[in-house]
Protein backbone atom coordinates (compact mmCIF):
# COMPACT_ATOMS: atom_id res chain seq x y z
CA UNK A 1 -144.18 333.15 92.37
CA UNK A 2 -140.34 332.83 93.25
CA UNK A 3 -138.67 329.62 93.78
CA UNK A 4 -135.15 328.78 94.28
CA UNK A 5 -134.10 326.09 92.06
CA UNK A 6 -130.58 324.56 93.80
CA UNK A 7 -127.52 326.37 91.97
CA UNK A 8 -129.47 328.41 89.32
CA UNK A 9 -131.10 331.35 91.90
CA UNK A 10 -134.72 332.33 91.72
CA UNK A 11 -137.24 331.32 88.76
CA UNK A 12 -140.64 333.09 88.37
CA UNK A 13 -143.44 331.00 87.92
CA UNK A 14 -147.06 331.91 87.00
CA UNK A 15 -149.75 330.07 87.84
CA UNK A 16 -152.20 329.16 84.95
CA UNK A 17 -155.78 327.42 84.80
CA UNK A 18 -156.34 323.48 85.46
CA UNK A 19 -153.47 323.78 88.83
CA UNK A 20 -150.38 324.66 86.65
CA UNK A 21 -147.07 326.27 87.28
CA UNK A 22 -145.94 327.96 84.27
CA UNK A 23 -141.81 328.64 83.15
CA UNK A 24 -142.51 331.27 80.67
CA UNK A 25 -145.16 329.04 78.25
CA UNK A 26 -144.09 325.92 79.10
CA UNK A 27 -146.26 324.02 82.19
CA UNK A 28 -143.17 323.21 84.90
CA UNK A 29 -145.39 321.49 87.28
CA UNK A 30 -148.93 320.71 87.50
CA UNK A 31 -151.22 319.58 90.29
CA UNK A 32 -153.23 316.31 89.85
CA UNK A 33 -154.24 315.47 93.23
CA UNK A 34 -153.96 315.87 96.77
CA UNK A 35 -154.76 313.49 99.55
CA UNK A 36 -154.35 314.45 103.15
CA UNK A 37 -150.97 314.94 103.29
CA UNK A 38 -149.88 313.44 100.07
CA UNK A 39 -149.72 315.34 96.87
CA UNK A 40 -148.81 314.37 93.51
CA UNK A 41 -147.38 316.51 90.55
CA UNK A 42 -146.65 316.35 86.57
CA UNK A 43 -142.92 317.69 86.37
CA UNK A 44 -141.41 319.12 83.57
CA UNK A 45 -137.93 317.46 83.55
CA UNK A 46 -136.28 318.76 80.36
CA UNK A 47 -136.36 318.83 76.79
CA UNK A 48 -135.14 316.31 74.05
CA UNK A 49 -132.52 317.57 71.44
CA UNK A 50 -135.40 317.41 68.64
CA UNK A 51 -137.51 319.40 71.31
CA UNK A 52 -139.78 317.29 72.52
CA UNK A 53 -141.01 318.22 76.51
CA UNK A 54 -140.21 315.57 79.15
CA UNK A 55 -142.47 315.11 82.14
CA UNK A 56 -142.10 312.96 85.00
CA UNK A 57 -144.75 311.95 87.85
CA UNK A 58 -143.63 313.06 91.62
CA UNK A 59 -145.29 311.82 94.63
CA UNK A 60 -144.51 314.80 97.47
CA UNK A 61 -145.12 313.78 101.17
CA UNK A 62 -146.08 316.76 103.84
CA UNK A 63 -143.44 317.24 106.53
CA UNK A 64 -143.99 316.81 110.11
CA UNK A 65 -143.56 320.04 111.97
CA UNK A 66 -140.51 318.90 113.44
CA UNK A 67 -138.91 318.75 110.26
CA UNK A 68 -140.50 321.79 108.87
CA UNK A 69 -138.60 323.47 111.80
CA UNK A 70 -135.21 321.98 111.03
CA UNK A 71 -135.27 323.11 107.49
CA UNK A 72 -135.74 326.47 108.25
CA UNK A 73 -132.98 326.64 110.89
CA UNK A 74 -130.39 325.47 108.08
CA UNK A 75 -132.10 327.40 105.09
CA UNK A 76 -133.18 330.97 104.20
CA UNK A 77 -136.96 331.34 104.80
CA UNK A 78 -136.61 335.11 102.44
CA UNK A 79 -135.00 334.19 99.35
CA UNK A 80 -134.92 337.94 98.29
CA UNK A 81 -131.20 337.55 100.23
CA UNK A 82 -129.91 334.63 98.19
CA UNK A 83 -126.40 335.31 96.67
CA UNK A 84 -124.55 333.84 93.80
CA UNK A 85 -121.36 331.77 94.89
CA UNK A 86 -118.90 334.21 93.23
CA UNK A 87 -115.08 333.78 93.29
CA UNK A 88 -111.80 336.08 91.80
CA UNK A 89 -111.16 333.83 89.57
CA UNK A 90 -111.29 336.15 86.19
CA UNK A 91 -110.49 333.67 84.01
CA UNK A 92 -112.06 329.59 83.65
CA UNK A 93 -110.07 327.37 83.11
CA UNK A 94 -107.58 329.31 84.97
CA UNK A 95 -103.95 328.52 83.71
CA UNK A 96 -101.15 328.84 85.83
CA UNK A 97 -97.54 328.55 85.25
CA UNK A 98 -96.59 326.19 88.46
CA UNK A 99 -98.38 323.91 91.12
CA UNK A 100 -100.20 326.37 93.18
CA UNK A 101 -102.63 329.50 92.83
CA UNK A 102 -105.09 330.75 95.03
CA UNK A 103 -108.34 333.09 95.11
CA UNK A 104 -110.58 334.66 97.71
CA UNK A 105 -113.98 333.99 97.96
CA UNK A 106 -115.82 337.55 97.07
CA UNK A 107 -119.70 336.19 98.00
CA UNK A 108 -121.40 333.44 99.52
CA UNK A 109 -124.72 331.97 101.07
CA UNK A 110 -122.61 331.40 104.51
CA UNK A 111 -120.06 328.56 104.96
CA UNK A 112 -118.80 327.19 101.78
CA UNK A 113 -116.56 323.95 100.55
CA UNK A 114 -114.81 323.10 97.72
CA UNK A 115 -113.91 320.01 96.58
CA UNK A 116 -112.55 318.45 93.26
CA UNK A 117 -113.65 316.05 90.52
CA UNK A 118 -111.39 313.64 90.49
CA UNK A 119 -110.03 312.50 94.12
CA UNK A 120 -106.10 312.90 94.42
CA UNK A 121 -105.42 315.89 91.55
CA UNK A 122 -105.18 318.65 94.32
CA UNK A 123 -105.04 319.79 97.69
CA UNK A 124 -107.08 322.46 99.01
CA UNK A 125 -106.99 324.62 102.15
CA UNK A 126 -108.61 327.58 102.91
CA UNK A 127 -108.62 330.15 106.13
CA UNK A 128 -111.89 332.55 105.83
CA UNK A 129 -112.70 333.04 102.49
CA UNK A 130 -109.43 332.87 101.18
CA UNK A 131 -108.55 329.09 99.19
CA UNK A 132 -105.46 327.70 98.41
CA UNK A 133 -104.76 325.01 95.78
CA UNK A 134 -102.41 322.50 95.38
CA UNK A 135 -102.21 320.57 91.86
CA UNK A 136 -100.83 317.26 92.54
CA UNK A 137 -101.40 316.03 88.38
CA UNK A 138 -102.20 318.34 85.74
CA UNK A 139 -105.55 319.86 85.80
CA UNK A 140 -108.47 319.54 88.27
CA UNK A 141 -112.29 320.54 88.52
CA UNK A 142 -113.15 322.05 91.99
CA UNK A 143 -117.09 322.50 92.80
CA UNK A 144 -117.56 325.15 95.37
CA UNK A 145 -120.63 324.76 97.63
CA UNK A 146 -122.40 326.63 99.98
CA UNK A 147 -125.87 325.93 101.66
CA UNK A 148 -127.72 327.22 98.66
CA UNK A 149 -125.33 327.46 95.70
CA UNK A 150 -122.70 326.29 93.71
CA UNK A 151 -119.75 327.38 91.37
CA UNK A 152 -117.12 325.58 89.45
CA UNK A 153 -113.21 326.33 89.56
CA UNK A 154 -111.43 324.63 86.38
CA UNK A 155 -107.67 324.52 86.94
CA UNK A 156 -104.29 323.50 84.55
CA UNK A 157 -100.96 324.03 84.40
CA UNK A 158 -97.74 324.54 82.51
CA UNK A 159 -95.38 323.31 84.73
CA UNK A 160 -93.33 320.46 82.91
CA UNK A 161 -93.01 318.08 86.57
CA UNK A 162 -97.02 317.93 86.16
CA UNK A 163 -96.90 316.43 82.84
CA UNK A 164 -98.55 312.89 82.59
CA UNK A 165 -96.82 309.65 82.08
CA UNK A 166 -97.70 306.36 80.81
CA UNK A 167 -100.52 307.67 79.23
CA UNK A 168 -99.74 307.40 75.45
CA UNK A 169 -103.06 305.76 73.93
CA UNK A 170 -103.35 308.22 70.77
CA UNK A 171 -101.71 309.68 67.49
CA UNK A 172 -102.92 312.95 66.11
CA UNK A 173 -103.43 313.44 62.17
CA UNK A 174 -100.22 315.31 61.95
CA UNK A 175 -97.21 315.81 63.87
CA UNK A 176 -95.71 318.12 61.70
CA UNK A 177 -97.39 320.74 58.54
CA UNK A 178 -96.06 322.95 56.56
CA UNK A 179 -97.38 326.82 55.37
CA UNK A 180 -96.33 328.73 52.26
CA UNK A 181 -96.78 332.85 51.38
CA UNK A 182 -99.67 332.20 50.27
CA UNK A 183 -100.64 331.23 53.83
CA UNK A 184 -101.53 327.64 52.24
CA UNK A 185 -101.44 324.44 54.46
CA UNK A 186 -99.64 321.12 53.42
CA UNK A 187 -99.22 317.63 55.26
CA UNK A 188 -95.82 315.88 54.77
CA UNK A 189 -96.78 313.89 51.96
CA UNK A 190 -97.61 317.27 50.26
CA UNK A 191 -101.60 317.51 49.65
CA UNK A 192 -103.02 320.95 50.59
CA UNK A 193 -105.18 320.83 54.15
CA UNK A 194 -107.95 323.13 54.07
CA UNK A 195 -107.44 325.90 57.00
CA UNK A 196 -111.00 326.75 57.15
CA UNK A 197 -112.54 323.37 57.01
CA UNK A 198 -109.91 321.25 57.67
CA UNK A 199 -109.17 319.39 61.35
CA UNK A 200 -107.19 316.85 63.40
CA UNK A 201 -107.85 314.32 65.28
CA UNK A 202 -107.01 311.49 67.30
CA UNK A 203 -106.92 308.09 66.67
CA UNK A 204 -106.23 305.68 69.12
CA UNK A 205 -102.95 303.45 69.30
CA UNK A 206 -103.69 299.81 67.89
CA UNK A 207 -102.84 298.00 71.24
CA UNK A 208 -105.43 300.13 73.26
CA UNK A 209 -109.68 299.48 73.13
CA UNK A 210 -111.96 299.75 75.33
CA UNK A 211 -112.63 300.52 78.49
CA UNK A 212 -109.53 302.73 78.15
CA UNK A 213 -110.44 304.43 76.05
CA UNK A 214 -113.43 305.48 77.57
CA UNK A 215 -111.90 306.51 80.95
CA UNK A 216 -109.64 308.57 78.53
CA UNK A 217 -111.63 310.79 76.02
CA UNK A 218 -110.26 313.84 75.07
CA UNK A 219 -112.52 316.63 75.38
CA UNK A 220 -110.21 319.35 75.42
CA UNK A 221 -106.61 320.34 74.98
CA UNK A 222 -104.08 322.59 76.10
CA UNK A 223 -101.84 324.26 73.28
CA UNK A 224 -98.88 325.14 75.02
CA UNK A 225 -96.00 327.03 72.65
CA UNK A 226 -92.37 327.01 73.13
CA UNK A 227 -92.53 330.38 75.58
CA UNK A 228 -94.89 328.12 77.67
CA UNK A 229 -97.98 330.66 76.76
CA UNK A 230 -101.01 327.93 76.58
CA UNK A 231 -104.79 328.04 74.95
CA UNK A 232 -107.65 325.88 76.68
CA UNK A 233 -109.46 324.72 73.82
CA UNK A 234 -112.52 322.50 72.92
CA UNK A 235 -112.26 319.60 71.12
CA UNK A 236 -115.19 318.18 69.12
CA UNK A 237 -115.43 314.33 68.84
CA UNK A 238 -112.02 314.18 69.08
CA UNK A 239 -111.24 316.63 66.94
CA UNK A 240 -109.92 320.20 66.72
CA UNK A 241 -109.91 322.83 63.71
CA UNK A 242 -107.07 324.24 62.34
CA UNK A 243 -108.76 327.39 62.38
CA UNK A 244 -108.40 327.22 66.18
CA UNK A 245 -105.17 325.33 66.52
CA UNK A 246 -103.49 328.02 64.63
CA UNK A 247 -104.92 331.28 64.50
CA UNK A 248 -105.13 333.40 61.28
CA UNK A 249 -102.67 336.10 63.97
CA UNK A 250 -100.01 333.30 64.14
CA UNK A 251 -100.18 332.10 60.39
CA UNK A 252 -99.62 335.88 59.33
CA UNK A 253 -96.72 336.06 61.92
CA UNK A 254 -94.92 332.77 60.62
CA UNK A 255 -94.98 333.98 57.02
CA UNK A 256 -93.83 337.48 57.75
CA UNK A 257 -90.42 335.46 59.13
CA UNK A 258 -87.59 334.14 57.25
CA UNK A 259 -88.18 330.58 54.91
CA UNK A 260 -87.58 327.61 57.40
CA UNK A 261 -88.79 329.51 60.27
CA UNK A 262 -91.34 327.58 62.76
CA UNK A 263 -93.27 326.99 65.69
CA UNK A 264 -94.06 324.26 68.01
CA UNK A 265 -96.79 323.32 70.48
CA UNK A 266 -97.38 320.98 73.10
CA UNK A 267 -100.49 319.05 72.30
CA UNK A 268 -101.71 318.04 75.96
CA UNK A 269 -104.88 316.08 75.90
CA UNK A 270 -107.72 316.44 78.79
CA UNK A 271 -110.42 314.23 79.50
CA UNK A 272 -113.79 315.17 80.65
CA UNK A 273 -112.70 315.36 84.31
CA UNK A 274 -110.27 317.67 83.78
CA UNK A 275 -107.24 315.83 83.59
CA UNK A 276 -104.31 316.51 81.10
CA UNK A 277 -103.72 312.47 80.37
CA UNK A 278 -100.88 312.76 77.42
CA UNK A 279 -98.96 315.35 75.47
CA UNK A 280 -98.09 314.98 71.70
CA UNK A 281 -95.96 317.18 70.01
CA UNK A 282 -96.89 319.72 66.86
CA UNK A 283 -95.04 321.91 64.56
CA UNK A 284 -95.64 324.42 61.81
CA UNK A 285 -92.50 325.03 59.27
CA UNK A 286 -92.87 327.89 56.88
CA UNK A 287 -91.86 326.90 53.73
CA UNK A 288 -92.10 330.03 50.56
């Protein structure tokens, strides 16, 4: 038994003993009573991080034949037609150098929208299934709907005029390390920092608590070098490993140069709603 589930496609469901709807082994819905045109169902709504099934009670009420009729002038009555929301966006987050890109559209369920995260970051305009965008701050999260589906479009930039102001809340671990032949990392007061278990993170700025700090997480950064070339990468409780700040590729390439040689980054903080909220700077000096 297929069902579309909103933004996920078709699910197969078996149907077990005692009126059950079955998602693989698990029971996704089953029947406990119906009463002339009321029905009411055991849910499964998710699972617990331990693993422990959720289930929720849902009271479903018949529709009229009016509105029966209305729902299947707007929606697809054979769901063997349903297509995935599917843009040419290759890569997500998408970085781009300036303040606009664009991308076409390649399949949809009929008439689609998009629309961003976080009101005022972008504009958007689009003529037939080709969309323009816009960035009016650095970094924006556009959903993309159409009657059946969704898809998400996560944009940044490079571009120094998009770069946030008055924004400073945090210090990182380290502004500055050091690396020696034997590919070794060192903080400035000279104790070793482990590369493959080692981290930084953020700590916020002694006049800032709060609510502030809430509204401004970082989630994720952006490590843009000085050629403007720039990583997306995850952040973990405000964190980030040296093993992905600095790839083993560009420790072996500093050391391979002269003694004194380095490399710097822009550190550029993003929050949960994709936007880049402050930038702190980084280097790596080689040092035999």
């Amino acid at each position: 038994m297929p069902i579309l589930h909103w933004g996920s496609g078709l699910i197969t469901y078996t149907y077990s003993d005692e009126n059950r709807l079955l998602d693989g082994q698990r029971t996704a819905f089953q029947l406990l009573s119906v009463n002339g045109d009321t029905m009411e169902l055991l849910v499964h709504l998710g699972v617990r991080a331990e693993g422990t099934d959720i289930y929720g009670y849902s009271i479903y009420q018949r529709m009229t034949a009016q509105e029966l009729e209305d729902v299947q002038k707007t929606y697809h009555t054979d769901l063997s037609d349903v297509r995935d929301l599917t843009v040419s966006v290759q890569e997500n987050p998408l970085i781009i150098s300036g303040k606009e890109t664009e991308f076409d559209v390649l399949s949809s369920n009929g008439p689609f929208i998009f629309k961003p995260a976080r009101e005022g970051s972008c504009e958007i305009t689009s003529q037939g299934n080709h969309v323009k965008v816009k960035l009016l701050s650095n970094g924006t999260c556009l959903t993309g709907y159409d009657r059946l589906q969704h898809c998400v479009v996560i944009i940044f930039s490079t571009d120094e005029e998009l770069e946030p102001k008055g924004t400073d809340l945090y210090d990182f671990t380290y502004t500055e390390i050091t690396v020696n032949s034997k590919k070794q990392l060192f903080a400035p007061d000279g104790h070793e920092i482990s590369y493959d278990h080692g981290s930084m993170e953020v700590t916020p700025r002694k006049e800032y608590t709060g609510s502030i700090l809430s509204q401004y997480a970082p989630v994720a950064l952006l490590a843009v070098d000085a050629n403007g070339q720039a990583r997306y990468l995850q952040m973990n409780s405000g964190k980030i490993s040296f093993k992905d700040l600095l790839p083993q590729e560009v420790i072996d390439q500093l050391t391979e140069g002269t003694d004194g040689a380095s490399l710097t980054y822009k550190l550029e903080l993003i929050t949960p709603d994709c936007e880049v909220f402050q930038v702190l700077p980084f280097k790596i000096t080689y040092k035999k």
